[in-house]
N, C-alpha and C. Protein backbone atom coordinates (compact mmCIF):
# COMPACT_ATOMS: atom_id res chain seq x y z
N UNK A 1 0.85 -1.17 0.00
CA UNK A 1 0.00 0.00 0.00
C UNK A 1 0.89 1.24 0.00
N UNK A 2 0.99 2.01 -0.51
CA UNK A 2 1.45 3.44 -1.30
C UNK A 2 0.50 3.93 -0.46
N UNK A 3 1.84 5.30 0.59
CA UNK A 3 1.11 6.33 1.53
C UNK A 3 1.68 7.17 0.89
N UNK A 4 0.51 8.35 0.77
CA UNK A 4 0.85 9.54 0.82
C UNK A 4 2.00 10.40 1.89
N UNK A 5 2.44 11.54 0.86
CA UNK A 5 3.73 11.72 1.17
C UNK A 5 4.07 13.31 1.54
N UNK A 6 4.18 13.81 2.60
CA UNK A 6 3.86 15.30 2.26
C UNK A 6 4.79 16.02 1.39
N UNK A 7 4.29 17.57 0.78
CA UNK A 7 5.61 17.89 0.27
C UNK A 7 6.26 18.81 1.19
N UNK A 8 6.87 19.49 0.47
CA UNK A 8 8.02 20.59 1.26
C UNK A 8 7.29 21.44 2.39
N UNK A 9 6.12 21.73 1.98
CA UNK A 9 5.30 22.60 3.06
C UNK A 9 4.01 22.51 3.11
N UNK A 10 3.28 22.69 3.76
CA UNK A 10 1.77 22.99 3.85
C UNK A 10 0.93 23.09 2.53
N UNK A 11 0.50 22.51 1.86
CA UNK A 11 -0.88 23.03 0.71
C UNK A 11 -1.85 24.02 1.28
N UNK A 12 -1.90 25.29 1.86
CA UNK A 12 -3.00 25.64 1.92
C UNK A 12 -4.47 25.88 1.34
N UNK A 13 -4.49 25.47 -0.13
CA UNK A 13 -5.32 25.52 -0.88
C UNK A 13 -5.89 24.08 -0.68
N UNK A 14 -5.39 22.87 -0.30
CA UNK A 14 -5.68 21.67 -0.57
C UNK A 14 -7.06 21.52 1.15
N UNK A 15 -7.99 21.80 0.73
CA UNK A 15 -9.37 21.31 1.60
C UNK A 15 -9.39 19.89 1.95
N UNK A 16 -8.95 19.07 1.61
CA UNK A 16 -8.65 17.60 2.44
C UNK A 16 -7.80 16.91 2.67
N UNK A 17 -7.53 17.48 2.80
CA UNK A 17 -5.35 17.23 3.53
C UNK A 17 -4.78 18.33 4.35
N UNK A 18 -4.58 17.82 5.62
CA UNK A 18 -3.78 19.05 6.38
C UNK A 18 -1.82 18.52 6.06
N UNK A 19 -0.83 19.04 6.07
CA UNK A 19 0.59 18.29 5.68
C UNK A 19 0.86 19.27 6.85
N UNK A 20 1.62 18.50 7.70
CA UNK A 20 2.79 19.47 8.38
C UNK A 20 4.40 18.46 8.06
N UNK A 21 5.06 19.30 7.96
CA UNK A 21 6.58 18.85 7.91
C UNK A 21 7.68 19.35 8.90
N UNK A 22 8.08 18.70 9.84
CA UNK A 22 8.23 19.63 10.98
C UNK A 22 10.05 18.10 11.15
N UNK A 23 10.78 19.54 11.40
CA UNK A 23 12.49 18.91 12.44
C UNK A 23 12.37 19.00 13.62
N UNK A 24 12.33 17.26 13.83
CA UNK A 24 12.45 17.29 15.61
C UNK A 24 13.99 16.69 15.87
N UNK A 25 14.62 17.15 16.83
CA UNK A 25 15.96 16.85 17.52
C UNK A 25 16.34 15.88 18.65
N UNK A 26 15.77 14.70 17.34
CA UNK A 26 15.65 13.48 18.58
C UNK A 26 15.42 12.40 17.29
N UNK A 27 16.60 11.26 17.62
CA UNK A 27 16.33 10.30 16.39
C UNK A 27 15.36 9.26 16.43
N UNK A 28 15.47 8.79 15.04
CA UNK A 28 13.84 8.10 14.54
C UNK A 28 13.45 7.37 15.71
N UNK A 29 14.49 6.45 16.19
CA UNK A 29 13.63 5.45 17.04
C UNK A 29 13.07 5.85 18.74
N UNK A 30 13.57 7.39 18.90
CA UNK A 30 12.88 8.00 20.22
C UNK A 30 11.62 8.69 19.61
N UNK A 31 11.72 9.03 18.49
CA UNK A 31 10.42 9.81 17.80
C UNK A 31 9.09 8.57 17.68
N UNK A 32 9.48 7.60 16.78
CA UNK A 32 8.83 5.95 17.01
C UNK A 32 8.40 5.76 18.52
N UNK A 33 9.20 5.60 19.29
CA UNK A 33 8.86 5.47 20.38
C UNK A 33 7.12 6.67 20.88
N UNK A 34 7.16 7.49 20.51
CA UNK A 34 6.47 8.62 21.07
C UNK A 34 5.21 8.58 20.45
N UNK A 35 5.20 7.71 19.14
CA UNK A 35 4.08 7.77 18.28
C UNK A 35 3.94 6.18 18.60
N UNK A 36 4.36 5.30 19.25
CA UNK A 36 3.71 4.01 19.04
C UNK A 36 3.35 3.75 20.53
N UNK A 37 3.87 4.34 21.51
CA UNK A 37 3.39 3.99 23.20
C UNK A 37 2.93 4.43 23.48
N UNK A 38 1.34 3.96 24.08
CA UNK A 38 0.13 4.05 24.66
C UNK A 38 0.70 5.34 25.66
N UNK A 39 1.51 4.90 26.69
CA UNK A 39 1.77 6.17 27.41
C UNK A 39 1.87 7.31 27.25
N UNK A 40 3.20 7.09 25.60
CA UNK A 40 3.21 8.61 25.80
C UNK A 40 2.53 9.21 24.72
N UNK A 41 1.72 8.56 23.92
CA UNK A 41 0.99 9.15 23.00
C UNK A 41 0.17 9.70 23.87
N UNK A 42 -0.49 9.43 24.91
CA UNK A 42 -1.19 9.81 25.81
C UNK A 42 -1.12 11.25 26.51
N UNK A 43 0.62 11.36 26.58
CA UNK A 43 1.10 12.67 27.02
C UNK A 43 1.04 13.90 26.10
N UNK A 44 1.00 13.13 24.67
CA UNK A 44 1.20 14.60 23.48
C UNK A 44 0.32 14.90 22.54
N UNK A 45 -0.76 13.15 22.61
CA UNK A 45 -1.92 13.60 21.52
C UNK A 45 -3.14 13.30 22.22
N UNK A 46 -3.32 12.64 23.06
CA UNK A 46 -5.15 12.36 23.71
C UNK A 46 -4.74 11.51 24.98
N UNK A 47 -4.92 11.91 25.99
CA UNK A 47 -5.05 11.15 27.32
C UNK A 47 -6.06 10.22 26.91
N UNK A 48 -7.06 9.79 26.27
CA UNK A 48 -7.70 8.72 26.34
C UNK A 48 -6.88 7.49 25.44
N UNK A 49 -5.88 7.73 25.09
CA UNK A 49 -4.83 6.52 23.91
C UNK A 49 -4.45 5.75 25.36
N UNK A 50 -4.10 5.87 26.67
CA UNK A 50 -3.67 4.75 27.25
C UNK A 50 -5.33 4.40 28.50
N UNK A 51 -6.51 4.91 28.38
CA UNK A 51 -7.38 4.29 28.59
C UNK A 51 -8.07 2.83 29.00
N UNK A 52 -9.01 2.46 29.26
CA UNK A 52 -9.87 1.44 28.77
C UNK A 52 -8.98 -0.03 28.93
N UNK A 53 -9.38 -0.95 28.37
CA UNK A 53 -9.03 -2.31 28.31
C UNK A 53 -8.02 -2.84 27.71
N UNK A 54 -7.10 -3.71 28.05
CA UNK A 54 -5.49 -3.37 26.85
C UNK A 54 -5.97 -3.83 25.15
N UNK A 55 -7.15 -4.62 24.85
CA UNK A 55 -7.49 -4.26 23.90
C UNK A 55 -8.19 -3.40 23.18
N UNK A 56 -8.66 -1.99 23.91
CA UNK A 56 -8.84 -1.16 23.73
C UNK A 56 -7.48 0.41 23.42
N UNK A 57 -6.76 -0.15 24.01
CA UNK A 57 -5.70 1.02 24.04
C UNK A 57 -4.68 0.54 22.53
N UNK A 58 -3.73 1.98 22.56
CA UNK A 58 -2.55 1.26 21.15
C UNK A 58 -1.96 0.11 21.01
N UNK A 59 -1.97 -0.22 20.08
CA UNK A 59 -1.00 -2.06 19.84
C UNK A 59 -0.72 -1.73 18.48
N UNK A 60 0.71 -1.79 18.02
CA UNK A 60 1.55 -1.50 16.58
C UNK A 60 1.34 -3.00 16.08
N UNK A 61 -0.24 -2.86 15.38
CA UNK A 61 -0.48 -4.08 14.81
C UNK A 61 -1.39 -4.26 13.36
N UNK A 62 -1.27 -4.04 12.51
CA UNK A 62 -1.86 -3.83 11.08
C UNK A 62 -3.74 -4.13 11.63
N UNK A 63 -4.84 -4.08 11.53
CA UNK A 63 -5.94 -4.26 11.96
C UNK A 63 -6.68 -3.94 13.61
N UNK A 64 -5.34 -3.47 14.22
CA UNK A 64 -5.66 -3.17 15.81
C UNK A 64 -6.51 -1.55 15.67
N UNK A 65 -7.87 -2.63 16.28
CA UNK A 65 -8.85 -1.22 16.54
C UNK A 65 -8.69 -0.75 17.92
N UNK A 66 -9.17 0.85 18.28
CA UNK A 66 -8.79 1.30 19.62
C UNK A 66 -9.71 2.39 19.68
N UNK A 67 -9.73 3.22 21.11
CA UNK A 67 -10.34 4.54 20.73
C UNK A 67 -9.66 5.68 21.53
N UNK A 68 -9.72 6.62 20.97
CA UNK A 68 -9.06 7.70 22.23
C UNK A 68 -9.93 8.51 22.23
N UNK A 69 -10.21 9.47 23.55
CA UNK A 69 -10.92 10.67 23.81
C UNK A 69 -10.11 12.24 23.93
N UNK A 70 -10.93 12.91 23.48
CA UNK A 70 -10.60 14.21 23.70
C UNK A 70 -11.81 15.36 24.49
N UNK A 71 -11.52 16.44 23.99
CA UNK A 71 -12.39 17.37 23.98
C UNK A 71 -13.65 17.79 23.15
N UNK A 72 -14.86 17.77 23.28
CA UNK A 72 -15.68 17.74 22.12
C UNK A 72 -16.07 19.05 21.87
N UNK A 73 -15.94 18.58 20.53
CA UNK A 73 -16.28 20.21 19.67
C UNK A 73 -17.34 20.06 18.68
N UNK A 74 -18.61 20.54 19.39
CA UNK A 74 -19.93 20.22 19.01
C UNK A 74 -19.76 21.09 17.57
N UNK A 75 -18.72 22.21 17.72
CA UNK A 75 -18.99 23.30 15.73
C UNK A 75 -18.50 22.13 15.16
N UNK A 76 -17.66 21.25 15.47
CA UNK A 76 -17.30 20.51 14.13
C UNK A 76 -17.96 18.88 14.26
N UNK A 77 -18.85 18.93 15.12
CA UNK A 77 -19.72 17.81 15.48
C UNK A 77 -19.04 16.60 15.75
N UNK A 78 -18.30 16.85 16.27
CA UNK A 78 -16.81 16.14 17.12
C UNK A 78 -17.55 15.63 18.53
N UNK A 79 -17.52 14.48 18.89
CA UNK A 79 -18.12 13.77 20.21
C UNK A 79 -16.71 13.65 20.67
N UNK A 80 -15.81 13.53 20.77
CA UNK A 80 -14.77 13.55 21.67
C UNK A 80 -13.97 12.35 22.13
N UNK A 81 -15.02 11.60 20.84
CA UNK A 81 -14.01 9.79 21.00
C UNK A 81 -14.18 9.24 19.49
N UNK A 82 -12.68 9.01 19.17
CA UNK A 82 -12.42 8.17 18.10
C UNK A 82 -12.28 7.09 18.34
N UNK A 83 -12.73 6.35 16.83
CA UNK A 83 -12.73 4.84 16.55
C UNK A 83 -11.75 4.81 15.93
N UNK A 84 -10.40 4.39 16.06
CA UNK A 84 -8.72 4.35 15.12
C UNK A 84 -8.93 2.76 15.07
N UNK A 85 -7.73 2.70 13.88
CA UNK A 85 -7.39 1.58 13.33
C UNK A 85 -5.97 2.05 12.78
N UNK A 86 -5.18 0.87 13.33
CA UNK A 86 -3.87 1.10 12.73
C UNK A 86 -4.27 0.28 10.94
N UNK A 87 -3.38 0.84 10.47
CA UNK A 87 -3.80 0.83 8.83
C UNK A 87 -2.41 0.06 8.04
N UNK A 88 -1.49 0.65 8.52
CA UNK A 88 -0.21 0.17 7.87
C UNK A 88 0.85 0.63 8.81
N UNK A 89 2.17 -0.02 9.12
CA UNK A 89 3.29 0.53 9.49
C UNK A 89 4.81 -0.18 9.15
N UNK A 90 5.89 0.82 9.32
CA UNK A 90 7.43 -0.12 8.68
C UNK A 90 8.20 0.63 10.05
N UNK A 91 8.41 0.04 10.86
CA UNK A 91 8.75 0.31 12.15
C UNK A 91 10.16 1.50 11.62
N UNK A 92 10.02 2.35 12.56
CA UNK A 92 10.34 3.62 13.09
C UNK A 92 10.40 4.13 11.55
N UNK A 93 9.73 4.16 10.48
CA UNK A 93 9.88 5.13 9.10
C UNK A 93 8.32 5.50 9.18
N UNK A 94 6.96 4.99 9.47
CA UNK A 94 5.79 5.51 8.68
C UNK A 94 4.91 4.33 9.77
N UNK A 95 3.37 5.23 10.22
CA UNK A 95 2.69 4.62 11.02
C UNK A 95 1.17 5.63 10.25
N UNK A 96 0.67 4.57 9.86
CA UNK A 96 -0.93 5.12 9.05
C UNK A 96 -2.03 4.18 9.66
N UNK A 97 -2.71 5.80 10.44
CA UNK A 97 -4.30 5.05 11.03
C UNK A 97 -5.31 5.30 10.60
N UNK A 98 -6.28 4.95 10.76
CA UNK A 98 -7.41 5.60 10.36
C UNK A 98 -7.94 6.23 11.58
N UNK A 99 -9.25 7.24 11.39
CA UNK A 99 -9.73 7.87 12.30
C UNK A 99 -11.37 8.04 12.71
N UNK A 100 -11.85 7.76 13.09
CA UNK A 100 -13.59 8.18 12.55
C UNK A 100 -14.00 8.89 13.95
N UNK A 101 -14.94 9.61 13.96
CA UNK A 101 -15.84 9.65 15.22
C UNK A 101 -16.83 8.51 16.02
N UNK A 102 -16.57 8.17 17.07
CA UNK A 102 -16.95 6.76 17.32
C UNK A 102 -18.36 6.57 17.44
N UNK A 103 -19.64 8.47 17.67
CA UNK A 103 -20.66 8.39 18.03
C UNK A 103 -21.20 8.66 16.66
N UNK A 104 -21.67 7.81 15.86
CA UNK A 104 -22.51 8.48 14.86
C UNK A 104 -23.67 9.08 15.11
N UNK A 105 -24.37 8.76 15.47
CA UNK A 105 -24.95 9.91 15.90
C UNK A 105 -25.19 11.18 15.98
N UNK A 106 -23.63 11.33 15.84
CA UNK A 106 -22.98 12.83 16.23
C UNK A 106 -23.09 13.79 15.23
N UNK A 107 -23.06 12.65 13.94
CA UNK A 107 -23.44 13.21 12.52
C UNK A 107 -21.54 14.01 12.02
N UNK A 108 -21.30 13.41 12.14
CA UNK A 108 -19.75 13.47 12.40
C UNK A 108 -19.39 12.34 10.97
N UNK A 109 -18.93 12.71 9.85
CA UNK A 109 -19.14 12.22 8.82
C UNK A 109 -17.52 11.78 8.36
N UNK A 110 -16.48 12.33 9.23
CA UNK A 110 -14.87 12.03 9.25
C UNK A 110 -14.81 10.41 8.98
N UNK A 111 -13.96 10.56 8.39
CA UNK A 111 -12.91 9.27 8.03
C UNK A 111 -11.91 9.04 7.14
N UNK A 112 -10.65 9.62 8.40
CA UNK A 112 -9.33 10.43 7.60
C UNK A 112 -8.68 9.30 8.19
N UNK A 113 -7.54 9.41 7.57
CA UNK A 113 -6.46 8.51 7.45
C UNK A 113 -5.24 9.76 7.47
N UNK A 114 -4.21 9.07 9.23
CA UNK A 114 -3.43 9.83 9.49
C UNK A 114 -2.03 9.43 9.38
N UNK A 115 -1.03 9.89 8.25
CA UNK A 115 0.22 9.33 8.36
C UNK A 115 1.24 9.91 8.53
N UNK A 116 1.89 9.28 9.53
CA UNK A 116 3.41 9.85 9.94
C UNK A 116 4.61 9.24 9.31
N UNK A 117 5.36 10.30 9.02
CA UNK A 117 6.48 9.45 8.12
C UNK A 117 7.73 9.76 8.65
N UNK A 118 8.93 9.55 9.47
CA UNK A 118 10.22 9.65 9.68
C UNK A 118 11.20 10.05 9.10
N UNK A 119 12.08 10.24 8.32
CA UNK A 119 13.26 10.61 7.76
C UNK A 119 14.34 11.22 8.57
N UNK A 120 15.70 10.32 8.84
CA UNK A 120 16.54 10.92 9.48
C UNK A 120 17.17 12.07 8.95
N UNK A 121 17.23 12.88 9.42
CA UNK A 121 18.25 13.93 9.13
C UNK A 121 18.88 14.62 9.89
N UNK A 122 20.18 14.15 10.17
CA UNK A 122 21.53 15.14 10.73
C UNK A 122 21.40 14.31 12.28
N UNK A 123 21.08 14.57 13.00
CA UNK A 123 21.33 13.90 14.52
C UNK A 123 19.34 13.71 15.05
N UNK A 124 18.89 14.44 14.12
CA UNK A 124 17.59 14.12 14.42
C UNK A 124 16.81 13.41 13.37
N UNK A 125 15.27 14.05 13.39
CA UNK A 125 14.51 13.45 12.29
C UNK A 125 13.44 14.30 11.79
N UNK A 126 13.15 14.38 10.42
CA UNK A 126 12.30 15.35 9.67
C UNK A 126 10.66 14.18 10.05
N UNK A 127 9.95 14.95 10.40
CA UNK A 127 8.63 14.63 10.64
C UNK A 127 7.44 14.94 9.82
N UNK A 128 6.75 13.99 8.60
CA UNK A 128 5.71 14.52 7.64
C UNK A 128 4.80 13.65 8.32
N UNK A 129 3.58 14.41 8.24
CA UNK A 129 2.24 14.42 8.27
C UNK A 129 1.18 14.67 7.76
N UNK A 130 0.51 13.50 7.30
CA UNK A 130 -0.24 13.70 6.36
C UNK A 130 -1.93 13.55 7.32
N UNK A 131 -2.78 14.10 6.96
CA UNK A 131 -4.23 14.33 7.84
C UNK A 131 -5.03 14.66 6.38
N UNK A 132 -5.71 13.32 6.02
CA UNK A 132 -6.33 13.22 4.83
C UNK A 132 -7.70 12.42 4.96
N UNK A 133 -8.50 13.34 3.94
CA UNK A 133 -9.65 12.76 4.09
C UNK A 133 -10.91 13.79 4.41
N UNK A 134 -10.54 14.76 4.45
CA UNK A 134 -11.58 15.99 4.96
C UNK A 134 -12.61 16.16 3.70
N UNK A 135 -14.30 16.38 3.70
CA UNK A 135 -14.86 16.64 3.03
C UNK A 135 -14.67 18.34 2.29
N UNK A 136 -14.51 19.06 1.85
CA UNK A 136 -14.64 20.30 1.70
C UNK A 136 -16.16 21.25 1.07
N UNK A 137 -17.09 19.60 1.12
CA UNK A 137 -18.50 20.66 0.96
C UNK A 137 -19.24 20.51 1.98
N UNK A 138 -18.50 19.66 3.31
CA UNK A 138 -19.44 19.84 4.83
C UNK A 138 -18.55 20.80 5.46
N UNK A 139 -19.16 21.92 6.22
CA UNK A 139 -18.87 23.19 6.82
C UNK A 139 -18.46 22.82 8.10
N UNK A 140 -18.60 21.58 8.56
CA UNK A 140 -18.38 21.08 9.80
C UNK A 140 -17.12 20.50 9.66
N UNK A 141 -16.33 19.60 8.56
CA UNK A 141 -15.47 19.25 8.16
C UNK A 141 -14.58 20.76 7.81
N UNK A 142 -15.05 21.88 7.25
CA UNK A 142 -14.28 22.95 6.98
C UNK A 142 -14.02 23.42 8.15
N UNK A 143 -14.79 23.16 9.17
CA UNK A 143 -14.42 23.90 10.36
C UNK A 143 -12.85 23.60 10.59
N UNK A 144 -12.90 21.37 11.24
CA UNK A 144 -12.24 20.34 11.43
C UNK A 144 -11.21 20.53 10.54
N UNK A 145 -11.15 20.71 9.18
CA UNK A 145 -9.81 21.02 9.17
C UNK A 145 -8.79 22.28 9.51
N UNK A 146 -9.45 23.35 9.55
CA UNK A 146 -8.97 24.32 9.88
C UNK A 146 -8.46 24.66 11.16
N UNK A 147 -9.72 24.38 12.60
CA UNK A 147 -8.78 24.02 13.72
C UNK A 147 -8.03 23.23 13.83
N UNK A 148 -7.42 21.65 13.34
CA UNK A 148 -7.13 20.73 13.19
C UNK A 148 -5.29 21.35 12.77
N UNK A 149 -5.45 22.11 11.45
CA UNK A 149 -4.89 22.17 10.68
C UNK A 149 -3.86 23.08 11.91
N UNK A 150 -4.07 24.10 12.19
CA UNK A 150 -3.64 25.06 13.50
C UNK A 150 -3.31 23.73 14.68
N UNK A 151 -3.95 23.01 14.98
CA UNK A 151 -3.45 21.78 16.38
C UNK A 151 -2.61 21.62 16.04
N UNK A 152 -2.73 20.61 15.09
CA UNK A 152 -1.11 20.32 14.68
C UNK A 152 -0.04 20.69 14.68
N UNK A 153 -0.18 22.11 13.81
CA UNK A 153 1.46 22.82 13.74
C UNK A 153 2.36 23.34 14.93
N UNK A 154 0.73 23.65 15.37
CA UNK A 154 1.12 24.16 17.30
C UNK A 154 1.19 23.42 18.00
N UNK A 155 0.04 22.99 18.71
CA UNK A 155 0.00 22.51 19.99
C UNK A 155 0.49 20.94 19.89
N UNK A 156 -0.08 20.49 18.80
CA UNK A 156 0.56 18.97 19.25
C UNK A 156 1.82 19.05 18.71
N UNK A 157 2.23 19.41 17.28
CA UNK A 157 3.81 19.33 17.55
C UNK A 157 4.70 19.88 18.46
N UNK A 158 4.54 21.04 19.48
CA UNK A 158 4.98 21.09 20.30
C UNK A 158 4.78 20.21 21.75
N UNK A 159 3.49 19.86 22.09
CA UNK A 159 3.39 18.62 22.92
C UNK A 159 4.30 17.26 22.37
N UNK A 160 4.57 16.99 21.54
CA UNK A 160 5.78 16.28 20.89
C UNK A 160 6.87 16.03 21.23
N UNK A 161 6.79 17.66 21.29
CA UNK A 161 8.51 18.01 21.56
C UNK A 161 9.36 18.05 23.11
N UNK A 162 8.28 18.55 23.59
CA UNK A 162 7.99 18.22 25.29
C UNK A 162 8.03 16.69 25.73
N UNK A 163 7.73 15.91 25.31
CA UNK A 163 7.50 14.37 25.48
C UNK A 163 8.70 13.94 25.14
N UNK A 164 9.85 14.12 23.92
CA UNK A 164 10.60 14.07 23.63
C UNK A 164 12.00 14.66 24.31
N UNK A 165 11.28 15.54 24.80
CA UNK A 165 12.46 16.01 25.81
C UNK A 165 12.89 14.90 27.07
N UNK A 166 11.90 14.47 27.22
CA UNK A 166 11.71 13.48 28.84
C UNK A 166 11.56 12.33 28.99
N UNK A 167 11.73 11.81 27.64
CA UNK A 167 11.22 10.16 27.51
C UNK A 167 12.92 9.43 27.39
């Protein structure tokens, strides 16, 4: 399976794809580490990733379903718990999940597929991110990518970097 790949910078024109490309100063397999353990994914992207039942929480396993919680954001009709699925991975280069909202209900119509890709460079590692899958004719999805698009560059890649400091 052929993952998407980000390019050099951000598409801002592109409505269903957020890309961040970001240098972190810490090599692949402490960066791996940060994106595949329940713990500390817990610390930098959703306290609900080390949750629930151990078959409920992360497992680096091609078909392993899970869910994590967040904060709900009723503008983008966000209930505040995903249904993930790891999708594909090649240990410490690229980890692709899927994502949905777990309450349909919610009318929450997401189902993006999130990939991280590694590349060493120099004593650290270049970090692409791909966040694909956004509708661009639901206004609720335009919301979702746009705050989404801002999480990322900010707050969670810097929660990242923090985790990385201490792990």
């Amino acid at each position: 399976m052929t993952m998407p790949q980000a390019p050099d910078g951000p598409d801002e024109d592109d409505l269903t794809t957020i890309r961040v490309d970001h240098f972190l100063a810490h090599p692949p397999a402490k960066v791996w580490r940060a994106l595949t353990e329940p713990e500390l994914i817990a610390q930098w992207m959703m306290p609900g990733a080390r949750r629930g039942a151990a078959d409920d929480t992360f497992r680096l396993e091609v078909g392993h379903r899970y869910t994590m919680t967040a904060v709900p954001r009723p503008n983008t009709n966000f209930s505040g718990t995903i249904r993930a699925e790891v999708l594909a991975f090649d240990e410490e280069r690229m980890l692709s999940v899927r994502w949905q909202d777990a309450v349909e209900s919610q009318g929450n119509a997401a189902d993006w597929t999130i990939t991280w890709t590694l590349e060493p460079e120099g004593r650290g590692t270049r970090l692409f991110l791909v966040h694909a899958g956004f509708d661009p004719d639901d206004p609720a999805q335009r919301m979702a990518h746009r705050i989404m698009g801002g999480g990322w560059r900010s707050y969670v890649i810097s929660a990242l970097e923090n985790v990385l400091g201490t792990c």
